[in-house]
C-alpha atoms as a PDB file:
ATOM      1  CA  UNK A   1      17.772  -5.830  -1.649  1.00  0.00           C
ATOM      2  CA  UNK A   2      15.130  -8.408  -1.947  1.00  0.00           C
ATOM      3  CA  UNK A   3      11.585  -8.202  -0.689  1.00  0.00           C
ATOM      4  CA  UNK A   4      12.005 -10.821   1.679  1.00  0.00           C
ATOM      5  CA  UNK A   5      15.123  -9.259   3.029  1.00  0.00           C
ATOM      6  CA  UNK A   6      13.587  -5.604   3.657  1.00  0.00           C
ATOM      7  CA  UNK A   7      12.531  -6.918   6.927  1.00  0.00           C
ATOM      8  CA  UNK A   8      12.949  -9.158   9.925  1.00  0.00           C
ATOM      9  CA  UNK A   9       9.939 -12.082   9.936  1.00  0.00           C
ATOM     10  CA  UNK A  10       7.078 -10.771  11.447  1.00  0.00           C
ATOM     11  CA  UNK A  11       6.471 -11.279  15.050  1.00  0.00           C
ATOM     12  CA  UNK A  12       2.835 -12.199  16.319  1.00  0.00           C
ATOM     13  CA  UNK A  13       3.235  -8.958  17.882  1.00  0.00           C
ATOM     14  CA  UNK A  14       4.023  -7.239  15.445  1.00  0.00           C
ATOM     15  CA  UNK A  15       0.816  -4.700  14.986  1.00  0.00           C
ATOM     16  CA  UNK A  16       2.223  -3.692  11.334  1.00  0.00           C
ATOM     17  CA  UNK A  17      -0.616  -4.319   8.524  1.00  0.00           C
ATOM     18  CA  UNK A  18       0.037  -7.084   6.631  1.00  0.00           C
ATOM     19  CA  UNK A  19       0.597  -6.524   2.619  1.00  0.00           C
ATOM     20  CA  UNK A  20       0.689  -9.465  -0.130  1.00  0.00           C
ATOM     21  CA  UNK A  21       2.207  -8.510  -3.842  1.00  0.00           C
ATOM     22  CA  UNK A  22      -0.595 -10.613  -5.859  1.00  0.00           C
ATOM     23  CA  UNK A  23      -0.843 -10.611 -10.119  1.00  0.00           C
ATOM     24  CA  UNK A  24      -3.764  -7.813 -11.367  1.00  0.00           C
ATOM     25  CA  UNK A  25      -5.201 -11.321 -12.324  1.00  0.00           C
ATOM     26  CA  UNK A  26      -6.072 -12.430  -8.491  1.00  0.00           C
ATOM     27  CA  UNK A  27      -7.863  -9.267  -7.727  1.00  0.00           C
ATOM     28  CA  UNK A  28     -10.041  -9.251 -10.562  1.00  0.00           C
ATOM     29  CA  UNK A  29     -12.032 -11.958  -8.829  1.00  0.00           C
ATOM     30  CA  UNK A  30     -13.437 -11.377  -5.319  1.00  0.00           C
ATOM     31  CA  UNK A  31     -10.741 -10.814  -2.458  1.00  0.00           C
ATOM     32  CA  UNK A  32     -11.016 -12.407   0.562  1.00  0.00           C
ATOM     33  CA  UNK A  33     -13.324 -10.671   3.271  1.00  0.00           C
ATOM     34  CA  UNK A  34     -11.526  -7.668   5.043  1.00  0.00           C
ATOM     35  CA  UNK A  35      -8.890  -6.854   2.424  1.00  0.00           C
ATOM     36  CA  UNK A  36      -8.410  -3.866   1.136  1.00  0.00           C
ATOM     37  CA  UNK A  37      -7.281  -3.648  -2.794  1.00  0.00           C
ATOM     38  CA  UNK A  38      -4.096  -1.218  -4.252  1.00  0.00           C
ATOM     39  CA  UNK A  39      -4.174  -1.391  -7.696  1.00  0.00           C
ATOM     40  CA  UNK A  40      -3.544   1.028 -10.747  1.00  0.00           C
ATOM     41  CA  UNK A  41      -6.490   2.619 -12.206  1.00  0.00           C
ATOM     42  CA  UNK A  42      -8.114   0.945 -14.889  1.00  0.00           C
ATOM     43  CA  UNK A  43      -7.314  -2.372 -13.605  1.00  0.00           C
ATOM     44  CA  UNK A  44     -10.874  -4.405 -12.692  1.00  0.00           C
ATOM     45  CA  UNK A  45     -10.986  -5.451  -9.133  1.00  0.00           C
ATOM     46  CA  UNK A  46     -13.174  -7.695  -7.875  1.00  0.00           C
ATOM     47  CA  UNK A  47     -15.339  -7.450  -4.404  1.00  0.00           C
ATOM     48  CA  UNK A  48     -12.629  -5.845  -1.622  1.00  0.00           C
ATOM     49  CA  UNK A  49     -13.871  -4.572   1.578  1.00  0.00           C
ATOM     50  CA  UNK A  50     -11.997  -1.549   0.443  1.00  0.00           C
ATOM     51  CA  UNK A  51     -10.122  -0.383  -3.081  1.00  0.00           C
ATOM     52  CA  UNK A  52      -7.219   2.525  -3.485  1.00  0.00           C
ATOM     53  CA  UNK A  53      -6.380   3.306  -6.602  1.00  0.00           C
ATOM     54  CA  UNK A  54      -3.011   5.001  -7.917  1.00  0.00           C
ATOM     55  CA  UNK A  55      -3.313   8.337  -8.448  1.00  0.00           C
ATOM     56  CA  UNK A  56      -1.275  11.292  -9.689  1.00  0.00           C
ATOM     57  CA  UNK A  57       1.699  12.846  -7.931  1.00  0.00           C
ATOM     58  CA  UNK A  58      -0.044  15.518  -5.459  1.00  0.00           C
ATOM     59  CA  UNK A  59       0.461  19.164  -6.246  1.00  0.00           C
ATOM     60  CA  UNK A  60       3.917  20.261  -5.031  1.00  0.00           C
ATOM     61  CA  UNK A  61       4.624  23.372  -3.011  1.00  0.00           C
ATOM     62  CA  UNK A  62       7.341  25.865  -3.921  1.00  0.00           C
ATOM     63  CA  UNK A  63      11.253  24.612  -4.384  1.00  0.00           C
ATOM     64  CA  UNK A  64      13.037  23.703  -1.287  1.00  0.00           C
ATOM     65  CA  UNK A  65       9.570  22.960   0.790  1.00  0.00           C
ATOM     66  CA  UNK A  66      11.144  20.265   2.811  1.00  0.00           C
ATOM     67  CA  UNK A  67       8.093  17.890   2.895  1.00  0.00           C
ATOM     68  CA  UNK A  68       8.881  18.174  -0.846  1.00  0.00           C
ATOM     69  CA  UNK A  69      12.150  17.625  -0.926  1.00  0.00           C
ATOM     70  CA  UNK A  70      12.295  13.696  -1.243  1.00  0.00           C
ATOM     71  CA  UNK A  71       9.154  13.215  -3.269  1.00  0.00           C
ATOM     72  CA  UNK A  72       7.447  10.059  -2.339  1.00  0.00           C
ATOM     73  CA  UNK A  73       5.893   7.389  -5.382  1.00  0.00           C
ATOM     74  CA  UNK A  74       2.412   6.447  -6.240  1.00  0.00           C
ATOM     75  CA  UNK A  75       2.425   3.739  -4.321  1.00  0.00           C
ATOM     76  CA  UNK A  76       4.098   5.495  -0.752  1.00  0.00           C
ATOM     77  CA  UNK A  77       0.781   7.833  -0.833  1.00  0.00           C
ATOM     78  CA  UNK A  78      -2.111   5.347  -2.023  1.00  0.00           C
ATOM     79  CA  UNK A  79      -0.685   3.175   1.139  1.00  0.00           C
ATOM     80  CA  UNK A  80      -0.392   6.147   3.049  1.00  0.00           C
ATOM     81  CA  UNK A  81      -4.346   7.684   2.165  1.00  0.00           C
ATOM     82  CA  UNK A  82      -5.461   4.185   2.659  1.00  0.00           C
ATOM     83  CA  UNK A  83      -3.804   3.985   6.047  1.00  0.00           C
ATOM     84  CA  UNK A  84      -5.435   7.919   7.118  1.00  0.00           C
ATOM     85  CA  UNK A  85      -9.084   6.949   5.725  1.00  0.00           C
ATOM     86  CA  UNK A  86      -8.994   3.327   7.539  1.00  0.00           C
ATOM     87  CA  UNK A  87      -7.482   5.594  11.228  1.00  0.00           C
ATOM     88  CA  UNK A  88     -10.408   7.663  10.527  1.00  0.00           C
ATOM     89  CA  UNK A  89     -13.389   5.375  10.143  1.00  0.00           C
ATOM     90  CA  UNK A  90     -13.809   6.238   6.548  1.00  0.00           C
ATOM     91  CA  UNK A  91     -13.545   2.941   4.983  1.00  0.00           C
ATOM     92  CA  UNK A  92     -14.466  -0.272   5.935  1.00  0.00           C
ATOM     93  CA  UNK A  93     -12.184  -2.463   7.978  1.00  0.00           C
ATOM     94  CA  UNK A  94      -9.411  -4.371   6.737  1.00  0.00           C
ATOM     95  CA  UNK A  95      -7.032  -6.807   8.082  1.00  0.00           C
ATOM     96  CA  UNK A  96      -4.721  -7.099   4.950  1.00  0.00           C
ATOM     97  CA  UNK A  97      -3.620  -4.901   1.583  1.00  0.00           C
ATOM     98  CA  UNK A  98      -3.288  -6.747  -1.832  1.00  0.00           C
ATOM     99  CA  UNK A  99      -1.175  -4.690  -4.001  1.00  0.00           C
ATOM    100  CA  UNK A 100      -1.631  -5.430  -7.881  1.00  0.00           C
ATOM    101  CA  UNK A 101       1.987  -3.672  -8.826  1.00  0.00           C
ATOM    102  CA  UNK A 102       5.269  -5.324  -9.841  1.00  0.00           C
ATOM    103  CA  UNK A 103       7.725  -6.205  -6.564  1.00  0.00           C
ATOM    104  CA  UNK A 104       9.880  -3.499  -7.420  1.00  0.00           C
ATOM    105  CA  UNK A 105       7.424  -1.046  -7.050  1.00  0.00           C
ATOM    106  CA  UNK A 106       6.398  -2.088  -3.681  1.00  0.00           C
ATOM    107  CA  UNK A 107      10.295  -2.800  -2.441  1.00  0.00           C
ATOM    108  CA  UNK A 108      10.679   1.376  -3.323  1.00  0.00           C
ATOM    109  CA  UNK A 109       7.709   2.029  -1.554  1.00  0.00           C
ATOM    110  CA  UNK A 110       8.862   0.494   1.605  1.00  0.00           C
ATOM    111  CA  UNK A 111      11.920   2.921   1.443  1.00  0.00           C
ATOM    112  CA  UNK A 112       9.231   5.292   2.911  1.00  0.00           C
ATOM    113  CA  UNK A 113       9.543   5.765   6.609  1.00  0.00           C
ATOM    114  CA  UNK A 114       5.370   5.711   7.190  1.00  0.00           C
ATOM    115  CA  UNK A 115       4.776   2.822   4.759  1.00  0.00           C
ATOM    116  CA  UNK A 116       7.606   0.713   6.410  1.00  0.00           C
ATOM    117  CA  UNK A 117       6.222   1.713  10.107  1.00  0.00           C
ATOM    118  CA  UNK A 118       2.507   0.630   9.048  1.00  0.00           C
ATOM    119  CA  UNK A 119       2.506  -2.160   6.490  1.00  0.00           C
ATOM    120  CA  UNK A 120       4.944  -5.445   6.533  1.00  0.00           C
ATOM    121  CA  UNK A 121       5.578  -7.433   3.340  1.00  0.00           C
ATOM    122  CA  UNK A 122       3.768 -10.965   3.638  1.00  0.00           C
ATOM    123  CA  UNK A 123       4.384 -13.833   1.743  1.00  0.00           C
END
């Protein structure tokens, strides 16, 4: 499956945050005003209203935990921690998400249930 076939075209109503695959070159330079930045660490980024960097795997719980059963990627919980801190007023607002990964990356994310309910692949 393609990115541009993981989802119907977004509706005007559709409240999902937007999310644009760009090259680690376009958010080395500023980002446009109220966009937040997902990019691997190490990578420069630019001015973003807000930045989330890929982290390590978080510490699993013991075999057969079910929230560990189907371990989600890097990408799944940067979107996800992004999403919590922006809920919780501990970020600055953003409209948009510029993720500096390959496509493939972010088509597995979307696989995930909670990034696919908050985020929608623009082009």
């Amino acid at each position: 499956m393609m990115i541009g076939e993981m989802r119907e075209p977004a509706r005007r109503d559709d409240g999902r945050i937007p999310l644009r695959v760009v090259a680690p070159e376009a958010v080395a330079e500023d980002v446009p005003a109220e966009t937040a930045v997902v990019a691997p660490a190490g990578l420069p980024v630019g001015a973003a209203a807000v930045v989330e960097r890929l982290g390590p795997a978080p510490r699993r719980h013991a075999i057969g935990c079910p929230c560990c059963f189907a371990p989600r990627g890097a990408l799944a919980n940067a979107l996800s921690r992004l999403f919590v801190r922006r809920a919780r007023g501990e970020v600055g607002f953003f409209r948009e998400v510029f993720v500096a990964l390959p496509g493939e990356e972010v088509e597995e994310a979307f696989g995930d249930v909670l990034v696919s309910a908050r985020f929608r692949i623009e082009r």
